[in-house]
Protein backbone atom coordinates (compact mmCIF):
# COMPACT_ATOMS: atom_id res chain seq x y z
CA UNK A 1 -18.00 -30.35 5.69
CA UNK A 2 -18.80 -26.77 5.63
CA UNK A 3 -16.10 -24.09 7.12
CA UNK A 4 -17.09 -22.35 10.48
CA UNK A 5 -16.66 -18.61 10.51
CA UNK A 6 -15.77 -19.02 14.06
CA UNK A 7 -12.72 -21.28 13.39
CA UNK A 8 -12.10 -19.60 10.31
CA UNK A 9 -11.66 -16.18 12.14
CA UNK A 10 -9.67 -18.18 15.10
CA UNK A 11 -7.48 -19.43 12.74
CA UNK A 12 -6.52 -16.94 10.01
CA UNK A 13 -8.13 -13.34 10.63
CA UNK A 14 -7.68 -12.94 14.56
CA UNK A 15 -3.61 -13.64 13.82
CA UNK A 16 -3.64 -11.94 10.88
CA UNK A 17 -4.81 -8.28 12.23
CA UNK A 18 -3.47 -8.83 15.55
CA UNK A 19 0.04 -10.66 14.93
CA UNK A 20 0.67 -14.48 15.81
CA UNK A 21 0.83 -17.83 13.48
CA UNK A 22 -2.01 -18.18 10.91
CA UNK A 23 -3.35 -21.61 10.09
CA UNK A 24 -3.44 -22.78 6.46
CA UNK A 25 -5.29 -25.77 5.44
CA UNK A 26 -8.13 -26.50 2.76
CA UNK A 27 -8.73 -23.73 0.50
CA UNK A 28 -12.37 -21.81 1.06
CA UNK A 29 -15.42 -22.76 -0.97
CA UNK A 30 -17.67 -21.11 -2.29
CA UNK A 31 -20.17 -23.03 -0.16
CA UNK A 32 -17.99 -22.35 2.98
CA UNK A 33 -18.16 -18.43 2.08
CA UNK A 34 -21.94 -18.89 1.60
CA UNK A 35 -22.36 -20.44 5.29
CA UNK A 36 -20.18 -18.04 6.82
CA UNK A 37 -22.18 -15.14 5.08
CA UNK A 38 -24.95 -16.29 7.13
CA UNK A 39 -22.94 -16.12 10.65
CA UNK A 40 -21.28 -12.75 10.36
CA UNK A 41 -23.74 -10.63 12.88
CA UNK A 42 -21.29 -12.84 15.35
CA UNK A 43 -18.27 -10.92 14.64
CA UNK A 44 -19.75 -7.80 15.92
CA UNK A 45 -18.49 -7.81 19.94
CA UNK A 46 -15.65 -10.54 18.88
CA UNK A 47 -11.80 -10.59 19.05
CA UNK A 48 -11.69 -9.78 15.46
CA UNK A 49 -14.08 -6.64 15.85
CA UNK A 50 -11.29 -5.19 18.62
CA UNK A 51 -8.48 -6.18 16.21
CA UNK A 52 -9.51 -4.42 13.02
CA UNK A 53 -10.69 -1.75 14.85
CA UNK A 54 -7.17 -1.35 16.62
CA UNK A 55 -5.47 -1.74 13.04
CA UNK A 56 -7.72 1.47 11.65
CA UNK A 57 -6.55 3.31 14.65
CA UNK A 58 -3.49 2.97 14.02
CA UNK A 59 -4.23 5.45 11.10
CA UNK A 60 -7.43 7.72 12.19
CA UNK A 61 -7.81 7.95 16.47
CA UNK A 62 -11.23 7.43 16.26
CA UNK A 63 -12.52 5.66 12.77
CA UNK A 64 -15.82 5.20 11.92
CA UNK A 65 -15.91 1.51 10.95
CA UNK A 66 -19.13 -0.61 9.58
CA UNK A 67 -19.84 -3.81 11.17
CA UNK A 68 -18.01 -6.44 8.57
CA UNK A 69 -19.94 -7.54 5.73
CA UNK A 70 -19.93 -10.21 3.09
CA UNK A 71 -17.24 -7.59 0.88
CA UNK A 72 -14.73 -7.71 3.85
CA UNK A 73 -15.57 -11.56 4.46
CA UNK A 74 -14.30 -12.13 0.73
CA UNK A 75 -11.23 -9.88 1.25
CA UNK A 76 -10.45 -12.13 3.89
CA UNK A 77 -11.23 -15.96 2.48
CA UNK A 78 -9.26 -14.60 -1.03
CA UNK A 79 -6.29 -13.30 1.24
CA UNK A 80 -6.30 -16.88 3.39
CA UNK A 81 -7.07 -18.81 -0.09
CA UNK A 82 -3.91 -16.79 -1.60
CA UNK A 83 -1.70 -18.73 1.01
CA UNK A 84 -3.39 -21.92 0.19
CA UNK A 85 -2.32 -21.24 -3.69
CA UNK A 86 1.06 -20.81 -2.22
CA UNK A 87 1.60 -23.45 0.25
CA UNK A 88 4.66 -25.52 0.04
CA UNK A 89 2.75 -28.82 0.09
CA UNK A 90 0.69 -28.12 -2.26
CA UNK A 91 2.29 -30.15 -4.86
CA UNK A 92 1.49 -33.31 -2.25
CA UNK A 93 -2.23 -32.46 -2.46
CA UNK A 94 -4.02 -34.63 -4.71
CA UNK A 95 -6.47 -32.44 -6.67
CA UNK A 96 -6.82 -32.29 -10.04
CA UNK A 97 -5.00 -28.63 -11.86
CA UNK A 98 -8.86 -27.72 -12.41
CA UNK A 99 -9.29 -27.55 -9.12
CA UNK A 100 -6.55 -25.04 -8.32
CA UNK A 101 -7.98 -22.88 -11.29
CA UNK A 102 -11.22 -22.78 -9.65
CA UNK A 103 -9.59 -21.59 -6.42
CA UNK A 104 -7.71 -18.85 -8.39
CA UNK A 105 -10.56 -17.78 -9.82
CA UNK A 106 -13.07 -17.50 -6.71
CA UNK A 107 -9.79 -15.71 -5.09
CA UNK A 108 -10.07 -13.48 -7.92
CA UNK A 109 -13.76 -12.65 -7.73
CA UNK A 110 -13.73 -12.70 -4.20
CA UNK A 111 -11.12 -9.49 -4.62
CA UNK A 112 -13.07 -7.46 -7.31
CA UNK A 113 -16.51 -8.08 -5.16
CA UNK A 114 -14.44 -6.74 -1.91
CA UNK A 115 -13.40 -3.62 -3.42
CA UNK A 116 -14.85 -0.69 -1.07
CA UNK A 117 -17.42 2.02 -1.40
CA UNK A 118 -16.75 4.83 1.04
CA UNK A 119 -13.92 5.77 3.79
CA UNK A 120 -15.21 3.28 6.11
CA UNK A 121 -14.94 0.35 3.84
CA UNK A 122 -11.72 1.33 2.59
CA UNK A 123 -9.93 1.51 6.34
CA UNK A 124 -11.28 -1.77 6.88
CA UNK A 125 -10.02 -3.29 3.83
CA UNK A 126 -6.56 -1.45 5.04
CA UNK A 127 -6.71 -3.35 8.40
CA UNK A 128 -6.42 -6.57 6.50
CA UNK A 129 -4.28 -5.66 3.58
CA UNK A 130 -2.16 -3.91 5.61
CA UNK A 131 -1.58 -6.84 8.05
CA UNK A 132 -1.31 -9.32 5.30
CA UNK A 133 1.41 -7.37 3.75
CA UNK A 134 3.29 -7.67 6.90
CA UNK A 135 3.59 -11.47 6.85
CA UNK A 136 6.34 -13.17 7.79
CA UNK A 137 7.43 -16.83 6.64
CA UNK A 138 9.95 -18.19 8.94
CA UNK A 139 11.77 -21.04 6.74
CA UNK A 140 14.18 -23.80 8.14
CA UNK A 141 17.35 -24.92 5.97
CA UNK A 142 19.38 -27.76 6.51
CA UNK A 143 23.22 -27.84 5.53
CA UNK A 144 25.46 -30.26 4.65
CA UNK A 145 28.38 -31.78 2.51
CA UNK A 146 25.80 -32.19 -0.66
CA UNK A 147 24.31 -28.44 -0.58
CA UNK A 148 21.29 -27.39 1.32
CA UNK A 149 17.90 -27.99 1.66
CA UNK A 150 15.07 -25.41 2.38
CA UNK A 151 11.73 -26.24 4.17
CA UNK A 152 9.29 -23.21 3.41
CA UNK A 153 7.33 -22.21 6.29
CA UNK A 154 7.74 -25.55 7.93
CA UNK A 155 10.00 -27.01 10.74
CA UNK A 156 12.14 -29.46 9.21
CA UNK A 157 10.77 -33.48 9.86
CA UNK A 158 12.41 -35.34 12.77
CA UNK A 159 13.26 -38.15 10.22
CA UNK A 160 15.58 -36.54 8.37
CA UNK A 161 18.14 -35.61 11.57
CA UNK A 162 17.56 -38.71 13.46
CA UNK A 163 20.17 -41.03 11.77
CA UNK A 164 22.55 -38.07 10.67
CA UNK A 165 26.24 -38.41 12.11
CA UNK A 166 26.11 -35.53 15.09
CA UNK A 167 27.53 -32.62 13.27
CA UNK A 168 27.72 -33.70 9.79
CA UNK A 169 24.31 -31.37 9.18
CA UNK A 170 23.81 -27.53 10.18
CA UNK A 171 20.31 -26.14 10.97
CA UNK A 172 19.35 -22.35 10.14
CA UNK A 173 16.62 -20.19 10.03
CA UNK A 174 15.68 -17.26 7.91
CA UNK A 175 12.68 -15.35 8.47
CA UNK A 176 10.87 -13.72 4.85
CA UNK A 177 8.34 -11.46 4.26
CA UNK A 178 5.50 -13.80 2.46
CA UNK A 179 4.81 -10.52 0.30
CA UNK A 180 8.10 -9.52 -1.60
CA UNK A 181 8.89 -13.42 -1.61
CA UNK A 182 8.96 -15.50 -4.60
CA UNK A 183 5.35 -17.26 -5.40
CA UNK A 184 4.14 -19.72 -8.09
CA UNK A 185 2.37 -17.83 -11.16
CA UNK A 186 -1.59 -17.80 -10.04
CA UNK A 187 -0.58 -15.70 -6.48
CA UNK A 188 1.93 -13.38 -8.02
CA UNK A 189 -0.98 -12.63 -10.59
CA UNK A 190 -3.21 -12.11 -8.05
CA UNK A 191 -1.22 -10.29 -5.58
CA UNK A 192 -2.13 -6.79 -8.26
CA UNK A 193 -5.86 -7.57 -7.26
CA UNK A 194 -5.21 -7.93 -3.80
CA UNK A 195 -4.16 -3.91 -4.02
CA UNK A 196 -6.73 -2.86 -6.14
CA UNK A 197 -8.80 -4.31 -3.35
CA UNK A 198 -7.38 -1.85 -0.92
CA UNK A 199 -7.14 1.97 -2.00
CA UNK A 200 -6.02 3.02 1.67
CA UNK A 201 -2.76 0.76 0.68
CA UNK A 202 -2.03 1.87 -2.65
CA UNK A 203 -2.33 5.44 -0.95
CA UNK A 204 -0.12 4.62 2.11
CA UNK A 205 2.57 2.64 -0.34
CA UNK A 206 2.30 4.37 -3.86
CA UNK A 207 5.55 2.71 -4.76
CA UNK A 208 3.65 -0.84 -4.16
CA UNK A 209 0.85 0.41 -6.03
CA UNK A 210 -0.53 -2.02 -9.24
CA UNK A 211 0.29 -1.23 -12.69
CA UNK A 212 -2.48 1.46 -13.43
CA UNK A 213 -3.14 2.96 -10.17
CA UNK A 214 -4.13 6.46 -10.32
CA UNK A 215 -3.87 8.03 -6.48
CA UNK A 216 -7.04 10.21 -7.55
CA UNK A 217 -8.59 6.22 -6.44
CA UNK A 218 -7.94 7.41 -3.03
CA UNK A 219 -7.93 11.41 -3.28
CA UNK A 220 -10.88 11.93 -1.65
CA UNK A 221 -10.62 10.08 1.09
CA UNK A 222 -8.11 12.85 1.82
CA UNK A 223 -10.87 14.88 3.20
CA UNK A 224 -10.88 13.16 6.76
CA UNK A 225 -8.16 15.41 7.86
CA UNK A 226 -6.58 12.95 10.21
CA UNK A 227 -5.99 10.43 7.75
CA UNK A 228 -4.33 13.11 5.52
CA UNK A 229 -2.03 13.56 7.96
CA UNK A 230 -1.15 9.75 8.73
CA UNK A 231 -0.54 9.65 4.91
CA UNK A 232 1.45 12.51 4.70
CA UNK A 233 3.53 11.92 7.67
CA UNK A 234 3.78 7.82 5.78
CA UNK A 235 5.64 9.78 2.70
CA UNK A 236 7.60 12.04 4.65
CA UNK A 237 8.93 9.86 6.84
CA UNK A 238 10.02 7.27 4.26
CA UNK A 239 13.74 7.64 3.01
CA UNK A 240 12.39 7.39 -0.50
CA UNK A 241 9.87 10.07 0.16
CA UNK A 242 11.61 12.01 -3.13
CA UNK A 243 10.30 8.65 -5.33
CA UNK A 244 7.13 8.73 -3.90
CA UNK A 245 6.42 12.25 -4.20
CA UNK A 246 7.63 11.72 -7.83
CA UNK A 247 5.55 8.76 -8.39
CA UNK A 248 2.08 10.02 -6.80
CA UNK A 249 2.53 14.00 -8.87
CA UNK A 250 3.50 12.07 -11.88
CA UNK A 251 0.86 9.46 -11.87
CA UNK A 252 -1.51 12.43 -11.37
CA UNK A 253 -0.70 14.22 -14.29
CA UNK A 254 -0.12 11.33 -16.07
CA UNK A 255 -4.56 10.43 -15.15
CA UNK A 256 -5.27 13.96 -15.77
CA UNK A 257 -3.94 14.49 -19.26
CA UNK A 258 -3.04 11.19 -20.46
CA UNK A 259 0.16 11.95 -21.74
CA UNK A 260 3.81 10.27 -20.16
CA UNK A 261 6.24 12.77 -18.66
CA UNK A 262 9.33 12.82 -20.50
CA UNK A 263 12.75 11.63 -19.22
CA UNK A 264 13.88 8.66 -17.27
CA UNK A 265 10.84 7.44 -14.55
CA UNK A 266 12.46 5.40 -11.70
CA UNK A 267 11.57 2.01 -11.18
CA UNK A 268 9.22 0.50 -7.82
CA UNK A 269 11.38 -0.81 -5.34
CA UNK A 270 10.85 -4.53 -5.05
CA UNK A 271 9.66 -4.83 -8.16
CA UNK A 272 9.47 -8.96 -9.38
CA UNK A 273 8.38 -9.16 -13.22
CA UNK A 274 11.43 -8.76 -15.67
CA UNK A 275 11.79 -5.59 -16.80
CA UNK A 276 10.67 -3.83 -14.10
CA UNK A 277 7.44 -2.14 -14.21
CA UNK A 278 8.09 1.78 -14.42
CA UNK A 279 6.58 3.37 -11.47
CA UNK A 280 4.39 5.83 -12.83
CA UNK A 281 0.89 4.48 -13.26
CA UNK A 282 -1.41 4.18 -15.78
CA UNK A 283 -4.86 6.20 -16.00
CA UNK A 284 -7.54 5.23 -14.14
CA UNK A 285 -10.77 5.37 -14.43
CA UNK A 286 -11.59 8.68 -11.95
CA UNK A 287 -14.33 10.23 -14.43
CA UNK A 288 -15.28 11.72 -10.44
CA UNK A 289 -12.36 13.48 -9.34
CA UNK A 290 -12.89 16.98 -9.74
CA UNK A 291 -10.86 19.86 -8.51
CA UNK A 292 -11.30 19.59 -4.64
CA UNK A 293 -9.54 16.01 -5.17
CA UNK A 294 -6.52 17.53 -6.94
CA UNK A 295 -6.53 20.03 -4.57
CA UNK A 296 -6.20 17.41 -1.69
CA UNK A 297 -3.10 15.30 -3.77
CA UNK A 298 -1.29 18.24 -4.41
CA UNK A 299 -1.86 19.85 -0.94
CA UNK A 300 -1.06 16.35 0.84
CA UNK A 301 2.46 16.44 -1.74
CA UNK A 302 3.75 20.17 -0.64
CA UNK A 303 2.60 19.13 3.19
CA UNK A 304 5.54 16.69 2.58
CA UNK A 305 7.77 19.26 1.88
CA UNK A 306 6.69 21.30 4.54
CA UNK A 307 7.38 18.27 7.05
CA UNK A 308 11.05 17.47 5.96
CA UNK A 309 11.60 21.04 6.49
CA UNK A 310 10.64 20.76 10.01
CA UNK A 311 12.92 18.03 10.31
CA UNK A 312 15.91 19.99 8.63
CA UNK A 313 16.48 16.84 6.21
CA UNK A 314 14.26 18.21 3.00
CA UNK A 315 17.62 19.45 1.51
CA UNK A 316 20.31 16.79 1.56
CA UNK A 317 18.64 14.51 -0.30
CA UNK A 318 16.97 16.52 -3.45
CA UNK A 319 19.82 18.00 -5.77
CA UNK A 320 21.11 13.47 -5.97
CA UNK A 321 17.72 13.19 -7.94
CA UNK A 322 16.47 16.01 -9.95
CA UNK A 323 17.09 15.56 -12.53
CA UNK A 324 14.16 12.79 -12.98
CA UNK A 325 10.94 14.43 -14.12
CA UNK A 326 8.41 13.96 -11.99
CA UNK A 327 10.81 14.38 -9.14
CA UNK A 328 12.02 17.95 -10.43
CA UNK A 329 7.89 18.52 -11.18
CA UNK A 330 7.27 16.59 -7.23
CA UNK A 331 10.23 19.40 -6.40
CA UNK A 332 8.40 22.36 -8.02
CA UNK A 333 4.87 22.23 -6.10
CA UNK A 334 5.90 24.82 -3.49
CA UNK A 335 6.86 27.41 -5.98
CA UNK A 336 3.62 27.00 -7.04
CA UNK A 337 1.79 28.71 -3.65
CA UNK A 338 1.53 32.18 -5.00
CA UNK A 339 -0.81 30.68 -7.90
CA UNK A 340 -2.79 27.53 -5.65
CA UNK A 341 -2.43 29.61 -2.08
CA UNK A 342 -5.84 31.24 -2.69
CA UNK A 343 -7.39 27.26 -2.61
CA UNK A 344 -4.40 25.33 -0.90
CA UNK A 345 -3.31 28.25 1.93
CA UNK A 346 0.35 28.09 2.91
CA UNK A 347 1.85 25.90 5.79
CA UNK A 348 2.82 28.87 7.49
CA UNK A 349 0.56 31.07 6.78
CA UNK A 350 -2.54 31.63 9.65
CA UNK A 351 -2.66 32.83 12.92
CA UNK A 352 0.48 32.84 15.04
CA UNK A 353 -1.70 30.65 17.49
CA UNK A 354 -0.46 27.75 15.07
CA UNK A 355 2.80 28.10 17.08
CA UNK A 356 5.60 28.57 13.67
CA UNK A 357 8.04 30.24 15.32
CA UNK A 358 10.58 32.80 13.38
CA UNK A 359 12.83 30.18 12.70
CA UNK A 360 10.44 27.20 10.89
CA UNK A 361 9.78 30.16 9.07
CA UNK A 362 13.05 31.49 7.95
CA UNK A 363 14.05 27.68 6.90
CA UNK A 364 10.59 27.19 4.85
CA UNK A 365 11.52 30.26 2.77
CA UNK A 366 15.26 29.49 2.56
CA UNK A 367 14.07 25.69 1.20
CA UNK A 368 12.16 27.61 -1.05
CA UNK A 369 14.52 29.35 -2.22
CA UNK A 370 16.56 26.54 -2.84
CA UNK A 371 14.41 24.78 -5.09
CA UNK A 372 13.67 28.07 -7.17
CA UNK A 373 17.70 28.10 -7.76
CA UNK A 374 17.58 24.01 -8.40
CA UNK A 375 14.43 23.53 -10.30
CA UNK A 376 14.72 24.63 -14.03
CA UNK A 377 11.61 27.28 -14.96
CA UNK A 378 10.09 25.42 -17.70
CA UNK A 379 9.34 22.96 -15.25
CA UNK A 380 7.39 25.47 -13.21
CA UNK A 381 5.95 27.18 -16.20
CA UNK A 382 5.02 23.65 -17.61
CA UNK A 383 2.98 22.77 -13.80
CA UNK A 384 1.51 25.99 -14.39
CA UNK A 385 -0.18 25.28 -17.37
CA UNK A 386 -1.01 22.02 -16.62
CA UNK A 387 -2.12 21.50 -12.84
CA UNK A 388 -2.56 24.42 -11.73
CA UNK A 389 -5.54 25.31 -13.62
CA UNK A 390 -6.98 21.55 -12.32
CA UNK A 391 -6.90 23.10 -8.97
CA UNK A 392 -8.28 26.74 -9.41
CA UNK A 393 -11.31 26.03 -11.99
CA UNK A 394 -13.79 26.27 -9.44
CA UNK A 395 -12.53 29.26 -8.50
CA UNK A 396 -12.54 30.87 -11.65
């Protein structure tokens, strides 16, 4: 029987972008994402147009999103097909292992197809990455004088309490999130695609970014100056904003020449294969980026600065870690304004109808100050030579 996109939306993608229980039960076919190709001019005044929309604004007030299409339809059925892969009673299912391959592999196709073209795509692709990366699993255990017993996801069955002597069995509940959990081999695989899927993500979380990430993937979306500013205030706000400004400078260099920074790199929080993965990424393929997307990762990295400054918590927490590389580089950008101001500007600089009193002021140039005393000059004299000149060519 083919899958309704109706029920299929009911089911999985209304809960998913706007919070409540999603529904796992067959895995999608490609026949089912065929059919439902066919009905999606439906979804355009439905509950799931309102919800992704509401998810985008949650970064940009006003976003400018396309009706969904058959990419964002395969984001979704690979996302709700990832769950199937890792359902508990899976094991129960009778279906031969070649059968599970083949839904692994249309999960996997169903990613690389849904990867986005343009700002618009890429928000919308957010909406549902984002959300699914907020899952929860809410698991039941049962206790007692031979050890416990864990039911994933599931309530435990009335059978097993109803002869039990009262009190010889404890019932407790933890509540997961599906994303950092544990997960059999094909959806841990295929969790990397489900990021390279979303840009917007890897941009938002660089420190769950894929091996091989390059943020220049996302630099020019940077542009749209109010999503700038929902990233920047993301890495600011985040207690590990030092590692992420660390990670996103030094997987930009790192794209741009092709050579590791020396010195100890950190590790990504969270990380699940042994030997955790180092967090600096790999080069990516960004033949595009030119200098007006360096300009927009760099300026979006020294905004950061700028914003724990205003918060008067930029300096307790840098001297701890600088002595990492790409956090003392991360550390050097705003020492670098006298060379990139000409292209950047300065976060104070402007009219006074910006509204920086005499005191932001004063604590900007004291910070900077700070760093010029903390960072060692080869380090500046090394950015210099290396990024600066990414910024400025078309300029000179």
């Amino acid at each position: 029987m083919t899958r309704d996109l109706g029920e299929f939306c009911a089911r999985f993608v209304a809960p998913l972008l706007g919070g409540g229980t999603v529904h796992v039960t067959a895995p999608v076919r490609p026949a089912d994402f065929r059919a439902m190709s066919g009905e999606l001019a439906t979804l355009r005044t439905s509950e799931v147009a309102a919800l992704r929309l509401q998810r985008a604004q949650q970064l940009v007030a006003e976003p400018d999103l396309h009706d969904p299409g058959a990419e964002e339809l395969a984001l979704w059925v690979a996302l709700y097909n990832l769950l199937v892969l890792d359902h508990p009673d899976r094991g129960r299912v009778w279906a031969r292992q070649a059968t599970w391959r083949r839904v692994e592999s249309a999960a996997r196709y169903w990613l690389l197809f849904s990867r986005p073209e343009g700002f618009s795509a890429a928000l919308a692709n957010h909406a549902a990455v984002g959300a699914f990366l907020e899952l929860s699993r809410r698991d039941q255990i049962l206790s007692g004088a031979e050890g416990e017993l864990r039911f994933v996801g599931q309530e435990i069955p009335r059978r097993r309490l109803r002869w039990t002597v009262p009190g010889a069995l404890s019932v407790r509940e933890e509540t997961l999130n599906w994303w950092s959990a544990a997960h059999v081999a094909e959806v841990s695989a295929l969790q990397q695609d489900v990021l390279w899927a979303s840009p917007v993500t890897c941009l938002l979380r660089p420190l769950s970014a894929p091996p091989g990430y390059s943020p220049l993937e996302g630099a020019g979306f940077l542009r749209h100056r109010a999503f700038a500013r929902a990233v920047c205030h993301a890495w600011a706000s985040s207690r590990h904003w030092i590692e992420i400004g660390g990670t996103v400078l030094g997987s930009l260099l790192f794209s741009l020449t092709g050579r590791p920074l020396s010195g100890p790199t950190p590790t990504a929080a969270g990380a699940q294969t042994a030997g955790a993965r180092p967090m600096l990424a790999l080069p990516a393929p960004v033949d595009s980026a030119g200098p007006e997307d360096v300009a927009a990762l760099v300026g979006a990295l020294i905004h950061v600065h700028f914003l724990r400054v205003l918060e008067l918590g930029a300096r307790l927490g840098v001297a701890p870690t600088s002595r990492d590389r790409p956090v003392q580089m991360f550390l050097a950008l705003p020492l670098l304004l006298p060379a990139l101001g000409e292209v950047l500007g300065s976060p104070i600089g402007g009219p006074a109808s910006l509204g920086f009193d005499a005191q932001v002021e004063r604590r900007w140039i004291e910070y900077i100050d700070h760093l010029g005393e903390l960072i060692p000059r080869s380090v500046v004299e090394n950015l210099l030579a290396t990024l600066v000149p990414r910024v400025v060519k078309a300029e000179t």
